[in-house]
Protein backbone atom coordinates (compact mmCIF):
# COMPACT_ATOMS: atom_id res chain seq x y z
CA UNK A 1 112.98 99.46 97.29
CA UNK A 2 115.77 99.01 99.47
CA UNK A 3 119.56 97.90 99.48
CA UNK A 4 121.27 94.94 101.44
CA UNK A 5 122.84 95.84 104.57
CA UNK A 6 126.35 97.23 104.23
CA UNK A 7 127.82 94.07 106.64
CA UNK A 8 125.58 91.22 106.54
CA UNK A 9 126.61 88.45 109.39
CA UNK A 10 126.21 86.16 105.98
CA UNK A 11 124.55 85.61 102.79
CA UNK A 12 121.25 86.89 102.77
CA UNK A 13 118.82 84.31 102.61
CA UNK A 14 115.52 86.31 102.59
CA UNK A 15 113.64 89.97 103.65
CA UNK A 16 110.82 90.86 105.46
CA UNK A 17 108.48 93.73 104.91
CA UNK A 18 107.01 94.92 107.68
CA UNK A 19 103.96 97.76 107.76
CA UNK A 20 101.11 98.84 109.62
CA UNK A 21 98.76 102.47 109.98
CA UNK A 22 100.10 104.64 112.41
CA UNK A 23 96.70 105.48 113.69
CA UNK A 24 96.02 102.03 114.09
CA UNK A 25 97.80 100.33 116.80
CA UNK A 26 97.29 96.80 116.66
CA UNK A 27 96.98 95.59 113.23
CA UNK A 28 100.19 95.05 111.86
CA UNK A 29 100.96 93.29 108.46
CA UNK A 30 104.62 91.12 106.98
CA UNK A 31 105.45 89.17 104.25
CA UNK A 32 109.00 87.27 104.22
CA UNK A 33 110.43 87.88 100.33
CA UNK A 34 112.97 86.03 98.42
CA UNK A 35 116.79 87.78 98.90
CA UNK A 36 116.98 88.59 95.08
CA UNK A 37 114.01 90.37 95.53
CA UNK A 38 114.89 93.81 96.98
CA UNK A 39 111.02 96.22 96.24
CA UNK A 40 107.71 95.33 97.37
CA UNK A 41 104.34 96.62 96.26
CA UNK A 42 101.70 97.40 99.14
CA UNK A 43 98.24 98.39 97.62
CA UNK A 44 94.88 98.59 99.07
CA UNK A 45 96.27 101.54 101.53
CA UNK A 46 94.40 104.40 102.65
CA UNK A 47 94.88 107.79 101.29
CA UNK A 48 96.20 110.80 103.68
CA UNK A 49 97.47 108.46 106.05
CA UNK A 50 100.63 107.98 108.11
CA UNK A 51 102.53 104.32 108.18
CA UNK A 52 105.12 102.86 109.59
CA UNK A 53 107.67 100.54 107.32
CA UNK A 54 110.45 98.08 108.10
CA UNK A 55 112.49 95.97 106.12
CA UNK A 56 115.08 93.39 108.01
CA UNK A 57 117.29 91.31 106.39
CA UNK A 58 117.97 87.40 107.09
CA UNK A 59 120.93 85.27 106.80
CA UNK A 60 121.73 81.87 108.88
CA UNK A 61 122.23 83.27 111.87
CA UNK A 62 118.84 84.60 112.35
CA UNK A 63 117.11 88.18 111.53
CA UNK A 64 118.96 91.16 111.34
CA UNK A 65 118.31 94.80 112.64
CA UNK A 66 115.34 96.29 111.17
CA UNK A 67 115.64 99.70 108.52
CA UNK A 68 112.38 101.76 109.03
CA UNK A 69 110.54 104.45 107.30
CA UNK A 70 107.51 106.53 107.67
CA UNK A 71 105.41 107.35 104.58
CA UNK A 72 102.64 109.44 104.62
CA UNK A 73 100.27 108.32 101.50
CA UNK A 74 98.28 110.41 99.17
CA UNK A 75 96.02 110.48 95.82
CA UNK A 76 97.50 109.28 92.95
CA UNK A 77 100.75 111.02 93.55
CA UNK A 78 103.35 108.43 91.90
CA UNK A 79 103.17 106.13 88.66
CA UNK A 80 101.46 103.57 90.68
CA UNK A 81 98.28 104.58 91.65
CA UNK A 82 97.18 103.43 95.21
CA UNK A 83 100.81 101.77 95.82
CA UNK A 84 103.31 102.45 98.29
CA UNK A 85 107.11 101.50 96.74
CA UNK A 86 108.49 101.22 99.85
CA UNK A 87 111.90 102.83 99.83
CA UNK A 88 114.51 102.44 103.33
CA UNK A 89 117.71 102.46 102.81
């Protein structure tokens, strides 16, 4: 979950999510969202692990500087078992 940039440079026109496993260093994995759209579910992620989020926002003028987080996963912790709600504000 996330909010829109404070000063776009326009109307957002989309997001991409961004993660990967900090102790893996190549494998990294995106999906491009719809702009109305502002949470993404990530399942299938390995417990007691470190990773590495992003979110950027798009407009017209191209991609925009990218928010990151670093969540650390574990069992069962949250309402949604074996999900990550990505949260960067």
């Amino acid at each position: 979950m996330w909010s829109p940039p404070l000063e776009p440079n326009g109307i957002i026109t989309g997001y991409m999510v961004t993660y990967r496993r900090d102790d893996v260093t190549i494998v990294f994995n995106s999906s491009v969202i719809v702009a109305s759209q502002q949470e993404y579910y990530i399942s299938s992620l390995v417990n007691n692990k470190y990773y590495s989020f992003s979110v950027m926002a798009k407009t017209r003028r191209g991609w925009g500087a990218a928010a990151s987080a670093k969540v650390y996963t574990t069992v069962n912790r949250s309402k949604y078992p074996n999900k990550v709600l990505c949260a960067v504000h």
